[in-house]
PDB file of N, CA and C in Angstrom:
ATOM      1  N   UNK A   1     107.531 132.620 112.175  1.00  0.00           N
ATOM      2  CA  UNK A   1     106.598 131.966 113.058  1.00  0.00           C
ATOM      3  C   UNK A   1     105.820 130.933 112.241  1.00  0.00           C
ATOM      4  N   UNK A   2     105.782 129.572 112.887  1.00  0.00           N
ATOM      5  CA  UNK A   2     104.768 128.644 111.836  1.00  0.00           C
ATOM      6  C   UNK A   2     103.339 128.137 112.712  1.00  0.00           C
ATOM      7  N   UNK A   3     102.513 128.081 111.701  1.00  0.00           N
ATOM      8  CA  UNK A   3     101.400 128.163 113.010  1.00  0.00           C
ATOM      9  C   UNK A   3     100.667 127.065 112.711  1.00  0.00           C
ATOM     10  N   UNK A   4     100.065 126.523 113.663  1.00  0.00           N
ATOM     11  CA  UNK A   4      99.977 124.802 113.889  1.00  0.00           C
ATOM     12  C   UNK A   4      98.821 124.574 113.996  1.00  0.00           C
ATOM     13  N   UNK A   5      97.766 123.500 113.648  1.00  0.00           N
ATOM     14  CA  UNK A   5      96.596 122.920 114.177  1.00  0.00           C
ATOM     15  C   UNK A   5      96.524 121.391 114.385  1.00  0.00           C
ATOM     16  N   UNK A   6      96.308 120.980 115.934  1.00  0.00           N
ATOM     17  CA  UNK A   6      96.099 120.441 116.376  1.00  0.00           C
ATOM     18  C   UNK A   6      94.613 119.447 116.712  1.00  0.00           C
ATOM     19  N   UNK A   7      93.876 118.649 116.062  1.00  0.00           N
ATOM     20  CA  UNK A   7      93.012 117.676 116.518  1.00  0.00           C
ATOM     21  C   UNK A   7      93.019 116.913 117.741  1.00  0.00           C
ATOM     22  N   UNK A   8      92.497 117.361 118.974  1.00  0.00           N
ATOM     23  CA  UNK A   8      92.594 116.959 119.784  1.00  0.00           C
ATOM     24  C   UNK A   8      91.868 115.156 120.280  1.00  0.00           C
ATOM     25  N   UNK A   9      92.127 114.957 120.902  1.00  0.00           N
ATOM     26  CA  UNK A   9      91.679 113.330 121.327  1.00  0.00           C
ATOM     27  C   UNK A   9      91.404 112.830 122.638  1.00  0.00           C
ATOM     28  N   UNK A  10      90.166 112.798 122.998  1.00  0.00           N
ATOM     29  CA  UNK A  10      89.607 112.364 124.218  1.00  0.00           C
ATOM     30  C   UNK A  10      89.441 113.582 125.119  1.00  0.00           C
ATOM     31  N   UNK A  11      88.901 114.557 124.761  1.00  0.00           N
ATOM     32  CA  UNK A  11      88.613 115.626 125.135  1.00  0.00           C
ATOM     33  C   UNK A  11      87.471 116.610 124.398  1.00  0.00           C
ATOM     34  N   UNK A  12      86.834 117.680 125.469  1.00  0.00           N
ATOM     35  CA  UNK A  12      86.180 118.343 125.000  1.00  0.00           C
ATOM     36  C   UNK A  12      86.002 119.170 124.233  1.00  0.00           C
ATOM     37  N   UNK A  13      87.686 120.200 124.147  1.00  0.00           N
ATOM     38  CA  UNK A  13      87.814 120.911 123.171  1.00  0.00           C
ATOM     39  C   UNK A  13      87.962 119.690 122.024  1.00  0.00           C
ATOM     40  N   UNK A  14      88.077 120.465 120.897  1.00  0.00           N
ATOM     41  CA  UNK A  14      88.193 119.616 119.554  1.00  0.00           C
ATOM     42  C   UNK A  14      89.499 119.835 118.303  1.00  0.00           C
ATOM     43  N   UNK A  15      90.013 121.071 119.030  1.00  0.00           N
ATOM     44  CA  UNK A  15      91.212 121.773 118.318  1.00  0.00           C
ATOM     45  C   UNK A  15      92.007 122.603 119.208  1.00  0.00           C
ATOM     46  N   UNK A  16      93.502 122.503 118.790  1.00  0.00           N
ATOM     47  CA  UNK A  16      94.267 123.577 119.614  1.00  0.00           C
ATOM     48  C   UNK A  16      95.058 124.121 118.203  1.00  0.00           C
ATOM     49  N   UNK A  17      94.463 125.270 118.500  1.00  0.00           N
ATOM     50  CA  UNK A  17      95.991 126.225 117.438  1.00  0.00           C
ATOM     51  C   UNK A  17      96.698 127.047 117.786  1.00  0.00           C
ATOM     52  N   UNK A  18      98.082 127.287 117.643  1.00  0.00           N
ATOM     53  CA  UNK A  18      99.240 127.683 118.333  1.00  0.00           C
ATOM     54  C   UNK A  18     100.352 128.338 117.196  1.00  0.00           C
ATOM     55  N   UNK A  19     101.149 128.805 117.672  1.00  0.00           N
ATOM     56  CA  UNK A  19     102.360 128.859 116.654  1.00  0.00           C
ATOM     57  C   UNK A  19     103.726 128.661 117.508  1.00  0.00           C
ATOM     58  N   UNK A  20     104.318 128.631 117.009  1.00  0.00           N
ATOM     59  CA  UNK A  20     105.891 128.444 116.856  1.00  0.00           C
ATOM     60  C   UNK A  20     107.236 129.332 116.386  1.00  0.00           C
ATOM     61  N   UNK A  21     107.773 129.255 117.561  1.00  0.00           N
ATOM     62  CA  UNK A  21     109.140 129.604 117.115  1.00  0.00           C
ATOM     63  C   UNK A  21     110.498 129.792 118.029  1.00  0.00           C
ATOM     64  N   UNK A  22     111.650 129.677 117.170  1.00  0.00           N
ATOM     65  CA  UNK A  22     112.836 129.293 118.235  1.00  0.00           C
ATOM     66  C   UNK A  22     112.280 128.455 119.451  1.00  0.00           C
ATOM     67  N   UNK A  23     111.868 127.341 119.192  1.00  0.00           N
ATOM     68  CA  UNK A  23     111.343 126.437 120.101  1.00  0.00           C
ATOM     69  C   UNK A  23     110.555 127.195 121.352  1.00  0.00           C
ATOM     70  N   UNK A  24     109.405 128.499 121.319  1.00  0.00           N
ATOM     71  CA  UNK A  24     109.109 128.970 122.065  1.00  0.00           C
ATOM     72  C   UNK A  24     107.408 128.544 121.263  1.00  0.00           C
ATOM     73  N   UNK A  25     106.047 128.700 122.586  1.00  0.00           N
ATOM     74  CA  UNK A  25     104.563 128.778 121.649  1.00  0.00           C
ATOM     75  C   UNK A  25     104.389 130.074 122.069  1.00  0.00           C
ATOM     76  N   UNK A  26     103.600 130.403 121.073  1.00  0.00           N
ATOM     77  CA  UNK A  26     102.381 131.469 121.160  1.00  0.00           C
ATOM     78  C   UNK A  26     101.129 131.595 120.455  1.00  0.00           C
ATOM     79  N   UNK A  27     100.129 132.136 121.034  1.00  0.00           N
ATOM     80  CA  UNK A  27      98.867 132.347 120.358  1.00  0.00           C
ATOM     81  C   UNK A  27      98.031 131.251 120.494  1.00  0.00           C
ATOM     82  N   UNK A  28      98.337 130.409 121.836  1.00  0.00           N
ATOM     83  CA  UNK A  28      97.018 129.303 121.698  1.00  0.00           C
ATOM     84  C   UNK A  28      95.979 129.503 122.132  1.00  0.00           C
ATOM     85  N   UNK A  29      95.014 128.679 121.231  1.00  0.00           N
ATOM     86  CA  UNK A  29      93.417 129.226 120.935  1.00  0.00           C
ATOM     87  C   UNK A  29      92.950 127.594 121.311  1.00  0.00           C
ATOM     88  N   UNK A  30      92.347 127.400 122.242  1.00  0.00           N
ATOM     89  CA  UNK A  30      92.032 125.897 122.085  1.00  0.00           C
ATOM     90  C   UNK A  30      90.061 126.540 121.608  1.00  0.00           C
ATOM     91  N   UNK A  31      89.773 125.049 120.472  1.00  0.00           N
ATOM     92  CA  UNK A  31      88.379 124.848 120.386  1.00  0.00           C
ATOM     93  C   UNK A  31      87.175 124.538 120.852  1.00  0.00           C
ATOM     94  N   UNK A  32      86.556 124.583 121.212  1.00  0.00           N
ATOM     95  CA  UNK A  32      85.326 123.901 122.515  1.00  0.00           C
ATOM     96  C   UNK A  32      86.013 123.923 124.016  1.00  0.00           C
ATOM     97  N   UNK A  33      85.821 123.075 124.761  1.00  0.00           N
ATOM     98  CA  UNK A  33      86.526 122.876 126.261  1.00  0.00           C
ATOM     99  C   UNK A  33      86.369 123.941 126.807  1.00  0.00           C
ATOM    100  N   UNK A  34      86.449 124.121 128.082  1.00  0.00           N
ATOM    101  CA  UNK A  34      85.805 124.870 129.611  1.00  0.00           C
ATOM    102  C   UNK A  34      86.634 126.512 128.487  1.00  0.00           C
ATOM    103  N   UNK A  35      85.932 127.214 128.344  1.00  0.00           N
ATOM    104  CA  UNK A  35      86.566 128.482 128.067  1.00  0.00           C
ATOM    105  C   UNK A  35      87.358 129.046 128.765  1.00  0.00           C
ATOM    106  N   UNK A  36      86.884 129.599 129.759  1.00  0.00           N
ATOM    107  CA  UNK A  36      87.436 129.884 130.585  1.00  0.00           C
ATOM    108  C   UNK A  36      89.245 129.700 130.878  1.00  0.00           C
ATOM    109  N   UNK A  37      88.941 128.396 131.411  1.00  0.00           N
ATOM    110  CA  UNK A  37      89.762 127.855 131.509  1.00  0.00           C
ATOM    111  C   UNK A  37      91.323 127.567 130.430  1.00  0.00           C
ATOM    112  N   UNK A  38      90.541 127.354 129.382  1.00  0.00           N
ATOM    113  CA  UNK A  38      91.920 127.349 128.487  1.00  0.00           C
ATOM    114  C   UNK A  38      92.541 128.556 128.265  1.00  0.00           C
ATOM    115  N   UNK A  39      91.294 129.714 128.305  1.00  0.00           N
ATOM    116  CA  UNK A  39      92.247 131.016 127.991  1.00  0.00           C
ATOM    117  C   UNK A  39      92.925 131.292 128.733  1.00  0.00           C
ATOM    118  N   UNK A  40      92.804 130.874 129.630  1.00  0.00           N
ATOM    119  CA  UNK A  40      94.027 130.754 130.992  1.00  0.00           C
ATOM    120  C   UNK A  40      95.393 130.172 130.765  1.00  0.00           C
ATOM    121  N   UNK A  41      95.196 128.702 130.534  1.00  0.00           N
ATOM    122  CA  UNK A  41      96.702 128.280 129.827  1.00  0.00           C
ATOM    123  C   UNK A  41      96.723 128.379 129.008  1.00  0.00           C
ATOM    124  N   UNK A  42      96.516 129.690 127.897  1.00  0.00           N
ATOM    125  CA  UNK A  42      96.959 129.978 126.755  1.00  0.00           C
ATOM    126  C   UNK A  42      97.857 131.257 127.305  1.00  0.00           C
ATOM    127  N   UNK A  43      97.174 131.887 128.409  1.00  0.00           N
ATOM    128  CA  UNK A  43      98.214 133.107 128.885  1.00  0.00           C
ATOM    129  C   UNK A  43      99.388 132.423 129.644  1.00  0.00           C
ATOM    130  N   UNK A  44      99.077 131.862 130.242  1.00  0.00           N
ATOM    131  CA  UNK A  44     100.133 131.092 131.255  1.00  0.00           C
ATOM    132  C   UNK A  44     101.282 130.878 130.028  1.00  0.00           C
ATOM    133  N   UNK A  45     101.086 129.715 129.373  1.00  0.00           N
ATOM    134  CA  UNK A  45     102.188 129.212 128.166  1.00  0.00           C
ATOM    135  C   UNK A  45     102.778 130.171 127.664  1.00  0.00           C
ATOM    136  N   UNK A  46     102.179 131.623 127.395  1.00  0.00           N
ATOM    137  CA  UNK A  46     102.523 132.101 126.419  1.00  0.00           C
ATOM    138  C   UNK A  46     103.859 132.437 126.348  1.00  0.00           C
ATOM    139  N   UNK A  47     105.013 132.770 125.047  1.00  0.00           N
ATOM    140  CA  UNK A  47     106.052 132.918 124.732  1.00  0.00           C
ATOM    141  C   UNK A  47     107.617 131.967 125.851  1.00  0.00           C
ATOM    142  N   UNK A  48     106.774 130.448 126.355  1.00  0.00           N
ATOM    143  CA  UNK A  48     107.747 129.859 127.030  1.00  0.00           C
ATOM    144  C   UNK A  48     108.061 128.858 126.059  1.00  0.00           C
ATOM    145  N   UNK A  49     108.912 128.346 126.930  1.00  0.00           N
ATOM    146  CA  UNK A  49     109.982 127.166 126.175  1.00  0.00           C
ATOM    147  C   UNK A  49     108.838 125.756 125.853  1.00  0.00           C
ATOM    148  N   UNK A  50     108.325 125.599 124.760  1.00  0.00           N
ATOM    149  CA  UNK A  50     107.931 124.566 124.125  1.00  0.00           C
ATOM    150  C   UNK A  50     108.376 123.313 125.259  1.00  0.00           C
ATOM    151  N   UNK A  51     109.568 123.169 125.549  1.00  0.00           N
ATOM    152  CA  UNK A  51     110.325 121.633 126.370  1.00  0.00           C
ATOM    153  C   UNK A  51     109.577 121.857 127.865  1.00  0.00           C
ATOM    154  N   UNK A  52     109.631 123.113 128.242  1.00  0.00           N
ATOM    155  CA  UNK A  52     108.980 123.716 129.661  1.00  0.00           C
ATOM    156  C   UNK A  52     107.420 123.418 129.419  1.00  0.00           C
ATOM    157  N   UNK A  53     106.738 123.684 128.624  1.00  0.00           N
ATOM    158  CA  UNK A  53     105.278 123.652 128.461  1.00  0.00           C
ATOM    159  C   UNK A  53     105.188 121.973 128.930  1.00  0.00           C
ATOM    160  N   UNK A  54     105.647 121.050 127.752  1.00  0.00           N
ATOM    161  CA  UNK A  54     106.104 120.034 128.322  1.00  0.00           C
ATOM    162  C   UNK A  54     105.350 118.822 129.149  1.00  0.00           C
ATOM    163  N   UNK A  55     106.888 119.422 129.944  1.00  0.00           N
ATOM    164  CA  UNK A  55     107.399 119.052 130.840  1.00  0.00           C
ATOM    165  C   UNK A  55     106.019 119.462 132.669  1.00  0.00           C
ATOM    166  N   UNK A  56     105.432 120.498 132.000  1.00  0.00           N
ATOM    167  CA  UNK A  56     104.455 120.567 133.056  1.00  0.00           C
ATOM    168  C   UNK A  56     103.698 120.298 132.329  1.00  0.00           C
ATOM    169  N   UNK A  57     102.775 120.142 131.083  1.00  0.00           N
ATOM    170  CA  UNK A  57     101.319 120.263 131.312  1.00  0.00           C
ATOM    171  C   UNK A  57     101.260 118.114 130.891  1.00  0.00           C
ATOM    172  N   UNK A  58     102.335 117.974 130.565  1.00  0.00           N
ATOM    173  CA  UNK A  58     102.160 115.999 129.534  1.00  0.00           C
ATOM    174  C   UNK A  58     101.963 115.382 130.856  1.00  0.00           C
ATOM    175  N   UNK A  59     100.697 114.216 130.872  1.00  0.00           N
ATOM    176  CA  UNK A  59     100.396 113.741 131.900  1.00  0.00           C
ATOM    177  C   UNK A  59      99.118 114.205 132.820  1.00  0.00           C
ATOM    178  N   UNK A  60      98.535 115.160 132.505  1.00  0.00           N
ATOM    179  CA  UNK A  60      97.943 115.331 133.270  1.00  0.00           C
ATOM    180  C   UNK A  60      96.448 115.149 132.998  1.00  0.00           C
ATOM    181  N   UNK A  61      95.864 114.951 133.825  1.00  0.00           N
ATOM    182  CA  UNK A  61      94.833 113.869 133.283  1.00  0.00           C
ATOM    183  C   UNK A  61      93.375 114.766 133.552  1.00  0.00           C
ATOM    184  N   UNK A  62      91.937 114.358 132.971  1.00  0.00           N
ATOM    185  CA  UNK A  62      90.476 115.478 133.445  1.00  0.00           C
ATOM    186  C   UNK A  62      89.695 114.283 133.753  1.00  0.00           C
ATOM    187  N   UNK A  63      89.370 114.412 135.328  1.00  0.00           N
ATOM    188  CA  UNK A  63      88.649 113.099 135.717  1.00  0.00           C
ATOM    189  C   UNK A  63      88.917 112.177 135.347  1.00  0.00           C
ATOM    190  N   UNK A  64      87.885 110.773 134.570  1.00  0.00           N
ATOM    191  CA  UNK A  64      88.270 109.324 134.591  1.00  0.00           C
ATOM    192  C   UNK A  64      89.160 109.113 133.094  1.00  0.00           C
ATOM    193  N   UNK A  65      89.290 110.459 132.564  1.00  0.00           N
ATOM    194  CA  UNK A  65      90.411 110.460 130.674  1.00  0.00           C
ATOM    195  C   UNK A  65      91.011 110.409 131.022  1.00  0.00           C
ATOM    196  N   UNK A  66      92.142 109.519 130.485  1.00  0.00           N
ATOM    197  CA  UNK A  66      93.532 109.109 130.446  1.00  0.00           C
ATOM    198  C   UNK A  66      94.336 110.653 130.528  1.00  0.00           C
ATOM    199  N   UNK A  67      93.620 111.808 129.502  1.00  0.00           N
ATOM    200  CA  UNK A  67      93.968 112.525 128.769  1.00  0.00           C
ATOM    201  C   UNK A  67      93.208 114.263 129.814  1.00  0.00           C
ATOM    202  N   UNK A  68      93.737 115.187 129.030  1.00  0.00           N
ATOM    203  CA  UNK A  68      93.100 116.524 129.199  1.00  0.00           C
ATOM    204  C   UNK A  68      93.137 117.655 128.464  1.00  0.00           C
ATOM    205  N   UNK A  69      92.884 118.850 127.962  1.00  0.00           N
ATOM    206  CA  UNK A  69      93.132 119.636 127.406  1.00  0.00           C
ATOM    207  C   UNK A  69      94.769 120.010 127.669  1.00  0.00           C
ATOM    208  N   UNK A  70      94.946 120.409 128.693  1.00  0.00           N
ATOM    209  CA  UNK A  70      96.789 120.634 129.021  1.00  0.00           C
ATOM    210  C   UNK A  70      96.837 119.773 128.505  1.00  0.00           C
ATOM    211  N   UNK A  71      97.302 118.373 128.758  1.00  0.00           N
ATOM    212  CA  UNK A  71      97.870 117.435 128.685  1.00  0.00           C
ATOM    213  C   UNK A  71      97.677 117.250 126.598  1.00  0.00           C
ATOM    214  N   UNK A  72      96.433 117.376 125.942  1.00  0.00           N
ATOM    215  CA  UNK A  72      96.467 117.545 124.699  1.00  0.00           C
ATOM    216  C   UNK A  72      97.533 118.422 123.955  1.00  0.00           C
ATOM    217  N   UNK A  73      97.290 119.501 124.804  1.00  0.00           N
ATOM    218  CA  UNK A  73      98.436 120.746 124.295  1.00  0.00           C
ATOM    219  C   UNK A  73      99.662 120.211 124.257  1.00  0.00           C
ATOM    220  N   UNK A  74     100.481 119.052 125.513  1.00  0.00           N
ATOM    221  CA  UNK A  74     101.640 118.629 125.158  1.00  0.00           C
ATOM    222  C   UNK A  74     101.870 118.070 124.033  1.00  0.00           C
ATOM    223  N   UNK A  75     101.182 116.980 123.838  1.00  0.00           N
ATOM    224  CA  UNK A  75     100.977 116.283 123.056  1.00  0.00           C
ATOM    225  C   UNK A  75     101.029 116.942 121.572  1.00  0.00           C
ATOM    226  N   UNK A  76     100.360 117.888 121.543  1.00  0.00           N
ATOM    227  CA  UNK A  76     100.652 118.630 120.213  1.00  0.00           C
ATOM    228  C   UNK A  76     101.968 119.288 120.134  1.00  0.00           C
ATOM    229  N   UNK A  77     102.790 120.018 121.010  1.00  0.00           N
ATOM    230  CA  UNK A  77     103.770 120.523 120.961  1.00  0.00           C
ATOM    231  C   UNK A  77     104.702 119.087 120.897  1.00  0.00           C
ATOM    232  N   UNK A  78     104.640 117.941 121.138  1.00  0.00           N
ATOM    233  CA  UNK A  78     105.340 116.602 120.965  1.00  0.00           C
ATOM    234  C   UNK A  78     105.862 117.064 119.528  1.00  0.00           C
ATOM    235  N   UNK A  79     104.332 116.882 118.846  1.00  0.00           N
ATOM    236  CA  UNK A  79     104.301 116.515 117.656  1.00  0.00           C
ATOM    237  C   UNK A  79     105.195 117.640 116.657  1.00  0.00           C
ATOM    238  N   UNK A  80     104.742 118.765 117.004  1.00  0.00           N
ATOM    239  CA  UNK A  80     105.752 119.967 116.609  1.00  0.00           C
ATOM    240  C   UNK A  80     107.469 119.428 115.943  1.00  0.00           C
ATOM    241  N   UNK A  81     107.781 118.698 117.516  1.00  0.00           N
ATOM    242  CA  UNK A  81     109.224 118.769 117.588  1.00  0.00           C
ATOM    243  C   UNK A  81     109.748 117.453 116.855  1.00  0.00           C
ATOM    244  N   UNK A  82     108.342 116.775 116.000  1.00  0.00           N
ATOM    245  CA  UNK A  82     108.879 115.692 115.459  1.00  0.00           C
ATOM    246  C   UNK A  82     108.938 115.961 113.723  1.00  0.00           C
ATOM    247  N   UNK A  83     107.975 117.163 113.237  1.00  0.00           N
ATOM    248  CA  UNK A  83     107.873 117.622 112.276  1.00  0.00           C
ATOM    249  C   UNK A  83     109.106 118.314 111.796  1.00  0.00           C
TER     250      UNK A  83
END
């Protein structure tokens, strides 16, 4: 398992950390941002297909940000698959 930290951008949380493996995540912990809420899509995600996470959360936007916490999380798992 390799385990990842993420700097998030244009958002409230400030970090997502996660791990990895056989192209599956687990264990994400996002930093700051609606609590609640992320511990939610940290259960949701958990032990799915990295390409599936994706594929739903990239794009999705929090009010007038381009950007969102989901949508950060893709973005970090992007980056994963370029490392």
């Amino acid at each position: 398992m390799t385990h990842h930290t993420y700097k998030t951008k244009g958002t409230c949380s400030t970090e997502i950390h996660f791990d990895t493996e056989d192209n599956k995540v687990y264990n994400v912990k996002f930093i700051g941002g609606c609590n609640g809420n992320l511990k939610g899509i940290g259960k949701l995600v958990e032990g799915e297909d990295i390409d599936k996470v994706i594929s739903k959360l990239g794009g999705i936007t929090c009010n007038t940000k381009t950007t969102s916490c989901p949508d950060q999380l893709a973005q970090a798992l992007m980056k994963t698959r370029e490392e």
